[in-house]
C-alpha atoms as a PDB file:
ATOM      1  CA  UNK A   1     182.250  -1.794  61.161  1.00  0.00           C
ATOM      2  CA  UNK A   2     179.274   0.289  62.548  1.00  0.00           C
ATOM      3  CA  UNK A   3     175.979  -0.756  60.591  1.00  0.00           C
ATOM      4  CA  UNK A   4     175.647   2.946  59.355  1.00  0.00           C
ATOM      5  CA  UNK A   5     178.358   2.701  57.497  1.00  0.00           C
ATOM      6  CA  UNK A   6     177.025  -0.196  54.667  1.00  0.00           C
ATOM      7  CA  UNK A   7     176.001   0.109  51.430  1.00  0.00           C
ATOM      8  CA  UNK A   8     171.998  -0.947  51.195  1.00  0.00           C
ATOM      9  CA  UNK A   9     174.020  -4.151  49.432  1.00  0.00           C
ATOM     10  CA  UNK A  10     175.890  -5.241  51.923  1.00  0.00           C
ATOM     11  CA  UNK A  11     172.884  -3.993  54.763  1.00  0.00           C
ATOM     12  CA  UNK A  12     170.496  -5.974  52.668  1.00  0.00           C
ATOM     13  CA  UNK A  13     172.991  -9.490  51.956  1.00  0.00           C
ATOM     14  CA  UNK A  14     173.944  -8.870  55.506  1.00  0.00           C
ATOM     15  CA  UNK A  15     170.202  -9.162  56.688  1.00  0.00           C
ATOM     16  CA  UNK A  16     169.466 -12.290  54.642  1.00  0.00           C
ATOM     17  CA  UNK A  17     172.572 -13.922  55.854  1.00  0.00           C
ATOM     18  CA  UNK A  18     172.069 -13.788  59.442  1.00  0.00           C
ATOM     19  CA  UNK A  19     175.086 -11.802  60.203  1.00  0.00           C
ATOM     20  CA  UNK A  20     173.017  -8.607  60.732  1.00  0.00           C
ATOM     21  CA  UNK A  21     169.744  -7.825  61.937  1.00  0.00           C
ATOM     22  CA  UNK A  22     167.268  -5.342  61.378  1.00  0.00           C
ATOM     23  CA  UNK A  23     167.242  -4.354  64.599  1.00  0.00           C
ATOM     24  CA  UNK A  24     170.910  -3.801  64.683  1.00  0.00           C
ATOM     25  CA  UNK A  25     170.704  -1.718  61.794  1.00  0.00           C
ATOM     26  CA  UNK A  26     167.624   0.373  63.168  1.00  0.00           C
ATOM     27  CA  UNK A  27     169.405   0.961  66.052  1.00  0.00           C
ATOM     28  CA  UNK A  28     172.949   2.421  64.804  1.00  0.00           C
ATOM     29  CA  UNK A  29     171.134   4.616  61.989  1.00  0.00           C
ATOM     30  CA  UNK A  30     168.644   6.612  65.089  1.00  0.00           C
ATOM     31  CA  UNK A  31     171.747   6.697  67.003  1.00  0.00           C
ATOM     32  CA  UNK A  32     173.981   8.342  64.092  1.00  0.00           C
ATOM     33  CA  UNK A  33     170.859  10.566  63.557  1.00  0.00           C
ATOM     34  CA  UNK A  34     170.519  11.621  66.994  1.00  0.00           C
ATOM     35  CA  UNK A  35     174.259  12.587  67.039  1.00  0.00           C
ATOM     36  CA  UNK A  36     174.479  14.339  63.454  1.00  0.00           C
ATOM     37  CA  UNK A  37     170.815  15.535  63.211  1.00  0.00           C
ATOM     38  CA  UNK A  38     171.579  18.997  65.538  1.00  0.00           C
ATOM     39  CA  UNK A  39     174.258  19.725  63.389  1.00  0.00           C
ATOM     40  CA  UNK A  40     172.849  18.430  59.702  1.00  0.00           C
ATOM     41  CA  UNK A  41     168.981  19.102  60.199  1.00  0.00           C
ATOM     42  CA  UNK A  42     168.078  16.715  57.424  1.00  0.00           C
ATOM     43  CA  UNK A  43     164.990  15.516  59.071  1.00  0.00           C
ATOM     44  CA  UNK A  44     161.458  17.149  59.988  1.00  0.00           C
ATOM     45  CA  UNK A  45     160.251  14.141  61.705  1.00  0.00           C
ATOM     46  CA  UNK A  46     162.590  10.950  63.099  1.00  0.00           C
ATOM     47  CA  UNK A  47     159.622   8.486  64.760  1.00  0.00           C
ATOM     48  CA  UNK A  48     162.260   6.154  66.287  1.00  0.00           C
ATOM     49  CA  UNK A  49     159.472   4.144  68.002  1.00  0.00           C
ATOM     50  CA  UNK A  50     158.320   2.923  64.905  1.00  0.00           C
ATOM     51  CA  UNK A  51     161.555   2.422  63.401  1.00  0.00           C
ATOM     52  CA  UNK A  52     162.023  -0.003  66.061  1.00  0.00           C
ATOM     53  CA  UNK A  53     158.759  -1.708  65.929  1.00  0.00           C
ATOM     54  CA  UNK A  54     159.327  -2.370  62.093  1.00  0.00           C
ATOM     55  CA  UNK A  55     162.894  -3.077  62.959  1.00  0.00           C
ATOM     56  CA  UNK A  56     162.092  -5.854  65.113  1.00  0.00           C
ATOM     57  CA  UNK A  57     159.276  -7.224  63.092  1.00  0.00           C
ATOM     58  CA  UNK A  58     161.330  -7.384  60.259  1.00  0.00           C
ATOM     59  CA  UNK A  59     163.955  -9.214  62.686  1.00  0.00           C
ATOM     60  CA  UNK A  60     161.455 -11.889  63.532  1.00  0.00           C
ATOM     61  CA  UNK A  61     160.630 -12.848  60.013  1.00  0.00           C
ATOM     62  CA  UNK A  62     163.953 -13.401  59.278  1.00  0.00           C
ATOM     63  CA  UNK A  63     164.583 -15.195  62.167  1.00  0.00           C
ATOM     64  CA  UNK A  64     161.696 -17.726  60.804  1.00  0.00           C
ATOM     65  CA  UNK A  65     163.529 -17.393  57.379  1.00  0.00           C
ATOM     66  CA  UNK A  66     160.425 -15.495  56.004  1.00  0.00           C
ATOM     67  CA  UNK A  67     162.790 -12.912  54.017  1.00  0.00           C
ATOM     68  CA  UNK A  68     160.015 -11.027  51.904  1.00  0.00           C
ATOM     69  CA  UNK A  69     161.993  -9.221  49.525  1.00  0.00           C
ATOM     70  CA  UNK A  70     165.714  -7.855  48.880  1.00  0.00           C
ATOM     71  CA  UNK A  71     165.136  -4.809  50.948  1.00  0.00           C
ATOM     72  CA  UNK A  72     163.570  -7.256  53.772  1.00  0.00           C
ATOM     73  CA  UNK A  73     164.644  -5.097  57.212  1.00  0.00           C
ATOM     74  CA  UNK A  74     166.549  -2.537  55.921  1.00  0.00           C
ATOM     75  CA  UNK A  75     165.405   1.265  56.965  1.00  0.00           C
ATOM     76  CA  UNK A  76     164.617   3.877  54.218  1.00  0.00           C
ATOM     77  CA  UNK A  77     162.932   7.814  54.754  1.00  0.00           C
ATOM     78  CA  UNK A  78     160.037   9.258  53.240  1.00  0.00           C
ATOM     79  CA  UNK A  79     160.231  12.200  51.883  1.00  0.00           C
ATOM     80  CA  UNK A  80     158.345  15.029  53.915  1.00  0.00           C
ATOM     81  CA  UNK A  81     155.989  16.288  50.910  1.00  0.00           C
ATOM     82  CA  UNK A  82     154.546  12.931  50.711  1.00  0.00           C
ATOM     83  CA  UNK A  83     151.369  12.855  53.701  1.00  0.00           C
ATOM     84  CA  UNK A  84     152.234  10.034  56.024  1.00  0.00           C
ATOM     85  CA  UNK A  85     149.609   9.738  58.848  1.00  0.00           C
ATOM     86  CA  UNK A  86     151.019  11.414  61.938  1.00  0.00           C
ATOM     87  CA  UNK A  87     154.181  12.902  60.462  1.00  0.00           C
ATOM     88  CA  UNK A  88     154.505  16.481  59.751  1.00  0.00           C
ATOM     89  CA  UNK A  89     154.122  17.327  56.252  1.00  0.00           C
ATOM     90  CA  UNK A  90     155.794  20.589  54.693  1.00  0.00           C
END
C-alpha cells in the first residue's frame, strides 16, 4: 500500500514500529500532491524542501529510538490564514 493512503493511526504506529519512515511518508504525500494539486488546487503554498528536511529529521530520531510524541514524523498542513514565516498568507 502507498503511504498516502494510511490513516494518521496506522502512519503514526507505522512510524514507531520501524516499518515506515518519515521520510517515506514525506515523500509519497508531495508526490500525490504534485500529481492531484493541478487538478484539486487545495494548496497556496507546498514547501517540499522543508517537508523533507523535517521528514528526515524526524527519521533520524526514530532511528535513535527518540520517538517524541504519537504524531512523531508524520506530515500535517497549516492552514493559510495562520502567518507562517515565508509562506503566503491569504
Amino acid at each position: 500500500m502507498e503511504p498516502y493512503k494510511l490513516s494518521l493511526a496506522e502512519a503514526s504506529r507505522m512510524i514507531r514500529d520501524g516499518s515506515l519512515t518519515p521520510t517515506r511518508l514525506a515523500e509519497s504525500l508531495l508526490d500525490r500532491i504534485d500529481k492531484l494539486e493541478p487538478v484539486v488546487e487545495a494548496w497556496v503554498t507546498v514547501d517540499p524542501e522543508a517537508a523533507m528536511e523535517a521528514a528526515e529529521a524526524a527519521t533520524r530520531e526514530a532511528e535513535e529510538g527518540r520517538i517524541r510524541s504519537p504524531l512523531h514524523g508524520v506530515p500535517f498542513g497549516v492552514k493559510d490564514i495562520y502567518y507562517t514565516e515565508g509562506m503566503r498568507t491569504t
